[in-house]
PDB file of N, CA and C in Angstrom:
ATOM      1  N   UNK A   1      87.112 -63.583  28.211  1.00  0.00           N
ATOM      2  CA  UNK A   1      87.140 -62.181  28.572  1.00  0.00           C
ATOM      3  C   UNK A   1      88.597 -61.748  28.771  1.00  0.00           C
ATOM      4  N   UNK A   2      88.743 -60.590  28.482  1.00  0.00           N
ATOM      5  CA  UNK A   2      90.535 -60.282  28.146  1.00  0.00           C
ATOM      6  C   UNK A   2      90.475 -59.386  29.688  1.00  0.00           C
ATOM      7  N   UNK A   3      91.320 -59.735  30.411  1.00  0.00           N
ATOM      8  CA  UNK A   3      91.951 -58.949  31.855  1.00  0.00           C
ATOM      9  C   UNK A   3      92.431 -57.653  31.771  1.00  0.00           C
ATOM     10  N   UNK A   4      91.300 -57.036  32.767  1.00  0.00           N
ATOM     11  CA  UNK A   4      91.320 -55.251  32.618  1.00  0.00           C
ATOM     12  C   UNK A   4      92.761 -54.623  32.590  1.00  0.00           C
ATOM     13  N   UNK A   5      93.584 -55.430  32.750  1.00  0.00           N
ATOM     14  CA  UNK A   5      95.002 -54.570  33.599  1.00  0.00           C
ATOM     15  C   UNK A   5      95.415 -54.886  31.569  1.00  0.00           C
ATOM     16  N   UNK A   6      95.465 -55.805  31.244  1.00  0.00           N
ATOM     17  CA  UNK A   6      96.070 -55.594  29.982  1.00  0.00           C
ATOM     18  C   UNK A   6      94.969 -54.624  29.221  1.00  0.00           C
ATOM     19  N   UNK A   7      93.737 -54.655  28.943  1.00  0.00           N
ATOM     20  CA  UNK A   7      93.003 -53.854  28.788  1.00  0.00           C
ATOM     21  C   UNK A   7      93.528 -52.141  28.790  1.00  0.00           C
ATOM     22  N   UNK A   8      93.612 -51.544  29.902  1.00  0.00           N
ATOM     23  CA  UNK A   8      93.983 -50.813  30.390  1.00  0.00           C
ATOM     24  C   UNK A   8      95.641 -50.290  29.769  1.00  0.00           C
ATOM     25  N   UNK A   9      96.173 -51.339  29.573  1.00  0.00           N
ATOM     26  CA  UNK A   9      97.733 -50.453  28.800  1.00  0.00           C
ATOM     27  C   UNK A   9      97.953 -51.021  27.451  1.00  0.00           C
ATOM     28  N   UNK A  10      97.036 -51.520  26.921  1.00  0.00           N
ATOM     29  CA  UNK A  10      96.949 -51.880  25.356  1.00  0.00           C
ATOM     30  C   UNK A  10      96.670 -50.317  24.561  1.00  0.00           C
ATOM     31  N   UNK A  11      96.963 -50.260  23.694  1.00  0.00           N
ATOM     32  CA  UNK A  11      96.834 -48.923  22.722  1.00  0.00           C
ATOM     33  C   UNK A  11      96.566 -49.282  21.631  1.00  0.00           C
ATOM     34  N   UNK A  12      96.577 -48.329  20.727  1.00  0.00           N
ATOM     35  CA  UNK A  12      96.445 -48.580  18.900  1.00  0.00           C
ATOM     36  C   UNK A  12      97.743 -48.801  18.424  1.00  0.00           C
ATOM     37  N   UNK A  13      98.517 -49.891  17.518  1.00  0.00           N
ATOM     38  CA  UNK A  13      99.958 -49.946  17.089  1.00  0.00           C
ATOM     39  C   UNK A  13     100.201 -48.569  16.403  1.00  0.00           C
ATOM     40  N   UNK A  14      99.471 -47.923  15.307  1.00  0.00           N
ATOM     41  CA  UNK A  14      99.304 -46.803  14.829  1.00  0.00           C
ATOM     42  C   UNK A  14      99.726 -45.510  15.301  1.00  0.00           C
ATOM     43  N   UNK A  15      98.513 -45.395  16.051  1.00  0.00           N
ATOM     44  CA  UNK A  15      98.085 -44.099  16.535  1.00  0.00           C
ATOM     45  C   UNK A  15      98.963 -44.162  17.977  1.00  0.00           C
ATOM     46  N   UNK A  16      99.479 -44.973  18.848  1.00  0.00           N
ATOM     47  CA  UNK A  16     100.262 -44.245  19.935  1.00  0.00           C
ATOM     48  C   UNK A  16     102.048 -43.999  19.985  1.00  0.00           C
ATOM     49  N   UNK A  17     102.139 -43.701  18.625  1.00  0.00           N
ATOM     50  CA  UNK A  17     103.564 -43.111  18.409  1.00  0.00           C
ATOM     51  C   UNK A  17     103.082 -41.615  18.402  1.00  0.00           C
ATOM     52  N   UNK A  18     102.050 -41.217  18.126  1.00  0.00           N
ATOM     53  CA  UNK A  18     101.621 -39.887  18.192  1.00  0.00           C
ATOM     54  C   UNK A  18     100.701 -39.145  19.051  1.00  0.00           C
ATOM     55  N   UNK A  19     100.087 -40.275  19.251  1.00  0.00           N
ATOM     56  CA  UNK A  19      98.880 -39.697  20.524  1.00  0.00           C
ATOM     57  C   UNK A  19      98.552 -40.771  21.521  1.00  0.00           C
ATOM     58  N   UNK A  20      97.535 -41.172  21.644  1.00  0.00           N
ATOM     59  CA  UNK A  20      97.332 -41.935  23.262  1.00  0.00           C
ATOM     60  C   UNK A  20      96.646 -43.384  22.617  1.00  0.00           C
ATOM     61  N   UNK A  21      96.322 -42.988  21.467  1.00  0.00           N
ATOM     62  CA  UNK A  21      95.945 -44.344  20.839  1.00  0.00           C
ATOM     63  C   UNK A  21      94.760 -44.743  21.650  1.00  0.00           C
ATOM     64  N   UNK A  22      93.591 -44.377  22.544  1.00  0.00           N
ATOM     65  CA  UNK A  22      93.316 -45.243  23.449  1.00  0.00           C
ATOM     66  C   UNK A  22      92.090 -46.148  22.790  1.00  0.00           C
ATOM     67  N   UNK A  23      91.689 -46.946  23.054  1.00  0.00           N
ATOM     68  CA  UNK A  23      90.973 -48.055  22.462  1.00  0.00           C
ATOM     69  C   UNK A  23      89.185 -48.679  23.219  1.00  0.00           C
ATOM     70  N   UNK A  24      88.406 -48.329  22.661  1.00  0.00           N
ATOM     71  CA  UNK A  24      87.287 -48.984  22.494  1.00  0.00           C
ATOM     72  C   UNK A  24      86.981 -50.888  23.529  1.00  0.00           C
ATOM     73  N   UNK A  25      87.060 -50.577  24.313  1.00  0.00           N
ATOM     74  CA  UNK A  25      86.481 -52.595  24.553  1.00  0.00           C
ATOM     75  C   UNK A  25      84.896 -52.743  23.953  1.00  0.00           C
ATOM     76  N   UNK A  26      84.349 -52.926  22.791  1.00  0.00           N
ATOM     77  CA  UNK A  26      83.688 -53.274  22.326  1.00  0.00           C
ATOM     78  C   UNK A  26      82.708 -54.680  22.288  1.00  0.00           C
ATOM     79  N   UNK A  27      81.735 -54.938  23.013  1.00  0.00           N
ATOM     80  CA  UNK A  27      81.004 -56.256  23.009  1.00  0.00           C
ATOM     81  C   UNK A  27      82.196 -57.394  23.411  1.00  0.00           C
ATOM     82  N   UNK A  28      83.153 -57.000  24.073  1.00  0.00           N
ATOM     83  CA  UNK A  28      83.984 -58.031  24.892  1.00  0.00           C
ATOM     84  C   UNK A  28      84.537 -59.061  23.188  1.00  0.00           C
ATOM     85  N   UNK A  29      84.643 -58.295  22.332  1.00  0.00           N
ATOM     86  CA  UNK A  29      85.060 -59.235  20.799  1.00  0.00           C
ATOM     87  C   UNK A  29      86.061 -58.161  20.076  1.00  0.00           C
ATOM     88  N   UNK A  30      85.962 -56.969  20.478  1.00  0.00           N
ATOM     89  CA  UNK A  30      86.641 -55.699  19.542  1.00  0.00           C
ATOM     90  C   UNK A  30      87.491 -55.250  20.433  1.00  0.00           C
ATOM     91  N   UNK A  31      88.760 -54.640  19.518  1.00  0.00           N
ATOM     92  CA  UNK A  31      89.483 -52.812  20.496  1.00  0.00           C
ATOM     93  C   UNK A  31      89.405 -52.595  19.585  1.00  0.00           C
ATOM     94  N   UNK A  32      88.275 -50.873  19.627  1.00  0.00           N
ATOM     95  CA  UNK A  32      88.017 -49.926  18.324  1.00  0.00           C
ATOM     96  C   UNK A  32      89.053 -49.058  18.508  1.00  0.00           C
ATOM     97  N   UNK A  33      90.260 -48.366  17.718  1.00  0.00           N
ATOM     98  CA  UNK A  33      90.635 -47.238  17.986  1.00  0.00           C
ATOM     99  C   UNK A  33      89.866 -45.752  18.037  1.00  0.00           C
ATOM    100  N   UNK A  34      89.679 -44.859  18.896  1.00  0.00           N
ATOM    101  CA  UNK A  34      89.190 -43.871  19.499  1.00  0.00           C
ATOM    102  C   UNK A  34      89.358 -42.843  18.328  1.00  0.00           C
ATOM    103  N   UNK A  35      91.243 -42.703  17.775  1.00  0.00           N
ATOM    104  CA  UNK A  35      91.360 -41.838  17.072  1.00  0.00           C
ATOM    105  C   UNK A  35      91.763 -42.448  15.310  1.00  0.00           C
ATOM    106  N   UNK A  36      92.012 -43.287  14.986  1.00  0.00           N
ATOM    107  CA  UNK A  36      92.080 -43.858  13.495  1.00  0.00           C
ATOM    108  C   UNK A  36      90.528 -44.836  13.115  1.00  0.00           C
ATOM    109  N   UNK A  37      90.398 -45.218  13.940  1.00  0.00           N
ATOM    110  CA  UNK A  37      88.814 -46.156  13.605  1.00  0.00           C
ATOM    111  C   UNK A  37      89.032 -47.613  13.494  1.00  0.00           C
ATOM    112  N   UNK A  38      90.603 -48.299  13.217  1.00  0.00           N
ATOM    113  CA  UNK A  38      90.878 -49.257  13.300  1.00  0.00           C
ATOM    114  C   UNK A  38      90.433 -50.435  14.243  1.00  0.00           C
ATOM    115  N   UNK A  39      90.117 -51.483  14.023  1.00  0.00           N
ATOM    116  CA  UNK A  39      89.286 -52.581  14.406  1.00  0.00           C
ATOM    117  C   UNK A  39      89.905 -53.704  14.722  1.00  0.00           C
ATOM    118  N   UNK A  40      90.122 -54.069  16.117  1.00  0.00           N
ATOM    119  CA  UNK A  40      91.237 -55.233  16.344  1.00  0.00           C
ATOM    120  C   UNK A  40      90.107 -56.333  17.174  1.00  0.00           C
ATOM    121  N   UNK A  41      90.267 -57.480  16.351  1.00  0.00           N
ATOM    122  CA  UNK A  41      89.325 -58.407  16.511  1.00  0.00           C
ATOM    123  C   UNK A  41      90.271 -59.105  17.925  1.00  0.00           C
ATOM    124  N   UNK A  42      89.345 -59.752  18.964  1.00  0.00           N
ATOM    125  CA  UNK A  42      89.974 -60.776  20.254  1.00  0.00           C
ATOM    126  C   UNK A  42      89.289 -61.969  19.489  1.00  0.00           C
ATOM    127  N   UNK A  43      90.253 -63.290  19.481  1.00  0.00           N
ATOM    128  CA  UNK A  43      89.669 -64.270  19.356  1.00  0.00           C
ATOM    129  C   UNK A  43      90.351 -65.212  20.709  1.00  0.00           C
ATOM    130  N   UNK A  44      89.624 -66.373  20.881  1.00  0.00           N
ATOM    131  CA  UNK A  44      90.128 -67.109  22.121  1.00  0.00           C
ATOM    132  C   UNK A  44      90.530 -65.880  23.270  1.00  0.00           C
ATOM    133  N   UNK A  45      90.125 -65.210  23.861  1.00  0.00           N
ATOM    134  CA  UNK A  45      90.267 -63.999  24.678  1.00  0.00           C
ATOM    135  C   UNK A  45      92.036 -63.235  24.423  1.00  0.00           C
ATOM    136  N   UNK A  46      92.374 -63.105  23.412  1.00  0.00           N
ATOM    137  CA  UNK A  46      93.845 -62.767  22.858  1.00  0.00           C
ATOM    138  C   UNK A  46      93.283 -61.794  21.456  1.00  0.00           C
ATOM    139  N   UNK A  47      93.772 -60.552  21.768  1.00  0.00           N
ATOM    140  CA  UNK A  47      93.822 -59.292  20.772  1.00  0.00           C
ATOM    141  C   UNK A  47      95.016 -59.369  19.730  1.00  0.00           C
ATOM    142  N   UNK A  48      94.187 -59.271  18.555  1.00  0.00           N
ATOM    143  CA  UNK A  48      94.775 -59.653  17.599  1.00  0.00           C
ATOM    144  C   UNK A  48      95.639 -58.219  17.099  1.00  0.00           C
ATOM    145  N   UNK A  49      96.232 -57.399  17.446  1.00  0.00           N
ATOM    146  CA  UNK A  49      97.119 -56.112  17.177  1.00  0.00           C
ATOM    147  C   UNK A  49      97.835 -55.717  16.026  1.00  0.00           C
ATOM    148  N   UNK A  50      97.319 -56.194  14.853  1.00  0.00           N
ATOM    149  CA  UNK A  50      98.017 -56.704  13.683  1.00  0.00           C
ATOM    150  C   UNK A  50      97.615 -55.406  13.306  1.00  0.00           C
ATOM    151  N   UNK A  51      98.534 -54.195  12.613  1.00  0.00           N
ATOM    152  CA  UNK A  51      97.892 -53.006  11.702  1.00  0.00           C
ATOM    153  C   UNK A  51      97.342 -53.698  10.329  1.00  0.00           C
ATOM    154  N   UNK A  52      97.615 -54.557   9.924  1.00  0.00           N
ATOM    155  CA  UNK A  52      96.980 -54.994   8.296  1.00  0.00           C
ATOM    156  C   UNK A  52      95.389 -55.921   8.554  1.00  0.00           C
ATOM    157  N   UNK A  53      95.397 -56.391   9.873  1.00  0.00           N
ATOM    158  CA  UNK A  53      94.098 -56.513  10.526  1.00  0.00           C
ATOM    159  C   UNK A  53      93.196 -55.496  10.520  1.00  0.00           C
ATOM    160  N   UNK A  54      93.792 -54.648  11.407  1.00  0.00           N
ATOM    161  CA  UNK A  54      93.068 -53.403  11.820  1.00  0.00           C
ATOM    162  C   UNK A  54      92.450 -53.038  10.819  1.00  0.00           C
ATOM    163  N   UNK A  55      93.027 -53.017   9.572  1.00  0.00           N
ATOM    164  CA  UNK A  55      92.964 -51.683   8.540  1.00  0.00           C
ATOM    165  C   UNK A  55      91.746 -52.143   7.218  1.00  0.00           C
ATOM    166  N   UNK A  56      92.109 -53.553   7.639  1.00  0.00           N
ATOM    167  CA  UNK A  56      90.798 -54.571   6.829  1.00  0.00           C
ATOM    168  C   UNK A  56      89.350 -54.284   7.449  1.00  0.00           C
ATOM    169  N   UNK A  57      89.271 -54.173   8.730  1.00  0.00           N
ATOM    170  CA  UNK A  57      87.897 -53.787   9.606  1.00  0.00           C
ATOM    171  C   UNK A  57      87.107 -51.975   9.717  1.00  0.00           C
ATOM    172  N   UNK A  58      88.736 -51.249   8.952  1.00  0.00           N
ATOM    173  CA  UNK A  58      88.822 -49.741   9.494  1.00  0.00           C
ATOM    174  C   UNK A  58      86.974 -49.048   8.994  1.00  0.00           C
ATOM    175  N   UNK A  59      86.942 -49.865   8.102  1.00  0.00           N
ATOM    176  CA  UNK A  59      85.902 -49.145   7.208  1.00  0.00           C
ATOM    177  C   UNK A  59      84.177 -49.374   7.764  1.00  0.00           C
ATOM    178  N   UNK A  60      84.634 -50.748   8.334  1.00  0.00           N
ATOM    179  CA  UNK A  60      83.455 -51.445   8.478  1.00  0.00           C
ATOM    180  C   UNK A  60      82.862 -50.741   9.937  1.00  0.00           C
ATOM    181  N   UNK A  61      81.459 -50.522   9.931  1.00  0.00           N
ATOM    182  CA  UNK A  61      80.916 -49.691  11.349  1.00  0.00           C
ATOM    183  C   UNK A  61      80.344 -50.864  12.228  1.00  0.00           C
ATOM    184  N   UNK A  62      80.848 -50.383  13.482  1.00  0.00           N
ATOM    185  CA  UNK A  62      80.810 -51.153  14.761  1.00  0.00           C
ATOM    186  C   UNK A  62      79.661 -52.529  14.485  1.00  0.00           C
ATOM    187  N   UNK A  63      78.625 -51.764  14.214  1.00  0.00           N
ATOM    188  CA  UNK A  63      77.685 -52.373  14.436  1.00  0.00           C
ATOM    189  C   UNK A  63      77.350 -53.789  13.625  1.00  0.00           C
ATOM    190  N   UNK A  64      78.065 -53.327  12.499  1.00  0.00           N
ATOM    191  CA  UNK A  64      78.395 -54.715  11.641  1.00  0.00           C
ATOM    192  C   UNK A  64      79.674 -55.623  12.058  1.00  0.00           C
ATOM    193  N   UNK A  65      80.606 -55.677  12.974  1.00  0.00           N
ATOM    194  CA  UNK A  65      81.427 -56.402  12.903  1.00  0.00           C
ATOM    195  C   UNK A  65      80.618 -57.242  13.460  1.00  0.00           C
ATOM    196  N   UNK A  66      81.620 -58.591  13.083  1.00  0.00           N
ATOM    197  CA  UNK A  66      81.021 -60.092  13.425  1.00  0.00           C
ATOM    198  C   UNK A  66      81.081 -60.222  14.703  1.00  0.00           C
ATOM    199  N   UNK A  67      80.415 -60.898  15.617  1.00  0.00           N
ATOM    200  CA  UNK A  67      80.610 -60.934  17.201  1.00  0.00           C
ATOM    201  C   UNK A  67      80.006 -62.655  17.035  1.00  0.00           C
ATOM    202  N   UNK A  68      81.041 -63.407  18.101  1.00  0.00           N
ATOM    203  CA  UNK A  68      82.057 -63.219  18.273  1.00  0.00           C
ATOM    204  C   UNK A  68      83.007 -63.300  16.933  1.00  0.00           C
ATOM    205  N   UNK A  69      84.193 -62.754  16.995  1.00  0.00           N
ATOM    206  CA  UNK A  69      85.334 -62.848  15.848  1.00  0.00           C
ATOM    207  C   UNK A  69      85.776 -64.423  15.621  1.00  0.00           C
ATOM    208  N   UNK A  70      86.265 -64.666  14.478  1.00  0.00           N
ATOM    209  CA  UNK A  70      86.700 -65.773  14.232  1.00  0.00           C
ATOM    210  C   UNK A  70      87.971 -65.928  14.238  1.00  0.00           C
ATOM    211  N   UNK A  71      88.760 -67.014  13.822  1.00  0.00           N
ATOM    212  CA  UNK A  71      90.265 -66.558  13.720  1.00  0.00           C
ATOM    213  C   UNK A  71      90.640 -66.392  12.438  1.00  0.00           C
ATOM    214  N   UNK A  72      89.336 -66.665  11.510  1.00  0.00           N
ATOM    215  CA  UNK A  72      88.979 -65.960   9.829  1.00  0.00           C
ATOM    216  C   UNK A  72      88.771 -64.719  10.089  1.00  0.00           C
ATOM    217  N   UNK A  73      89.312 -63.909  10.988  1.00  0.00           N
ATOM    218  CA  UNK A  73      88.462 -62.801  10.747  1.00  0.00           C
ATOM    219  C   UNK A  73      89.549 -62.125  11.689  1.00  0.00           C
ATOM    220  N   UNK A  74      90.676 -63.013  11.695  1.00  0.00           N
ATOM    221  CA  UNK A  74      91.320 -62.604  12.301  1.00  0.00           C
ATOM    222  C   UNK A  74      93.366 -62.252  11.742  1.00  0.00           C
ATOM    223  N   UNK A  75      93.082 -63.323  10.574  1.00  0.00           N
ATOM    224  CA  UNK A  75      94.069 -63.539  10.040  1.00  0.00           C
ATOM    225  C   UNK A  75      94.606 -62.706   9.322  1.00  0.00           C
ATOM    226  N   UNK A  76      96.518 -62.302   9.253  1.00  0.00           N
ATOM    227  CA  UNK A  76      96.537 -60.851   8.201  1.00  0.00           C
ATOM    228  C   UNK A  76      96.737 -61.121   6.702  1.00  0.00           C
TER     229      UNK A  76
END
């Protein structure tokens, strides 16, 4: 489980040069971005923040991502 306080000031790499970026905790496995849709897989309780990550998942809807993430599923 990833610790609320980092939780809490993590953002989207993307989206918070422009806005607030704020992020989704998803099934304790995801941060969804709020405003791009980007998909940042946690593996071993560590968020994977990679934009070429993100952007591989952007398409895919919540409900299909893999739970838990792999570190195949994590790699850019």
């Amino acid at each position: 489980m990833v610790n609320q306080e980092l939780l809490d000031i993590l953002r989207c790499p993307n989206c918070v040069q422009e806005s607030e970026g704020l992020l989704e905790y998803y099934k304790e496995s995801w941060l969804i971005c709020q405003e791009c849709g980007r998909k940042y897989p946690i593996t071993e309780d560590i968020p994977v923040m990679l934009l070429d990550v993100g952007e591989r998942w952007q398409a895919t809807a919540k409900e299909q991502l893999p739970i838990p993430p792999t570190r195949e599923h994590a790699q850019a």
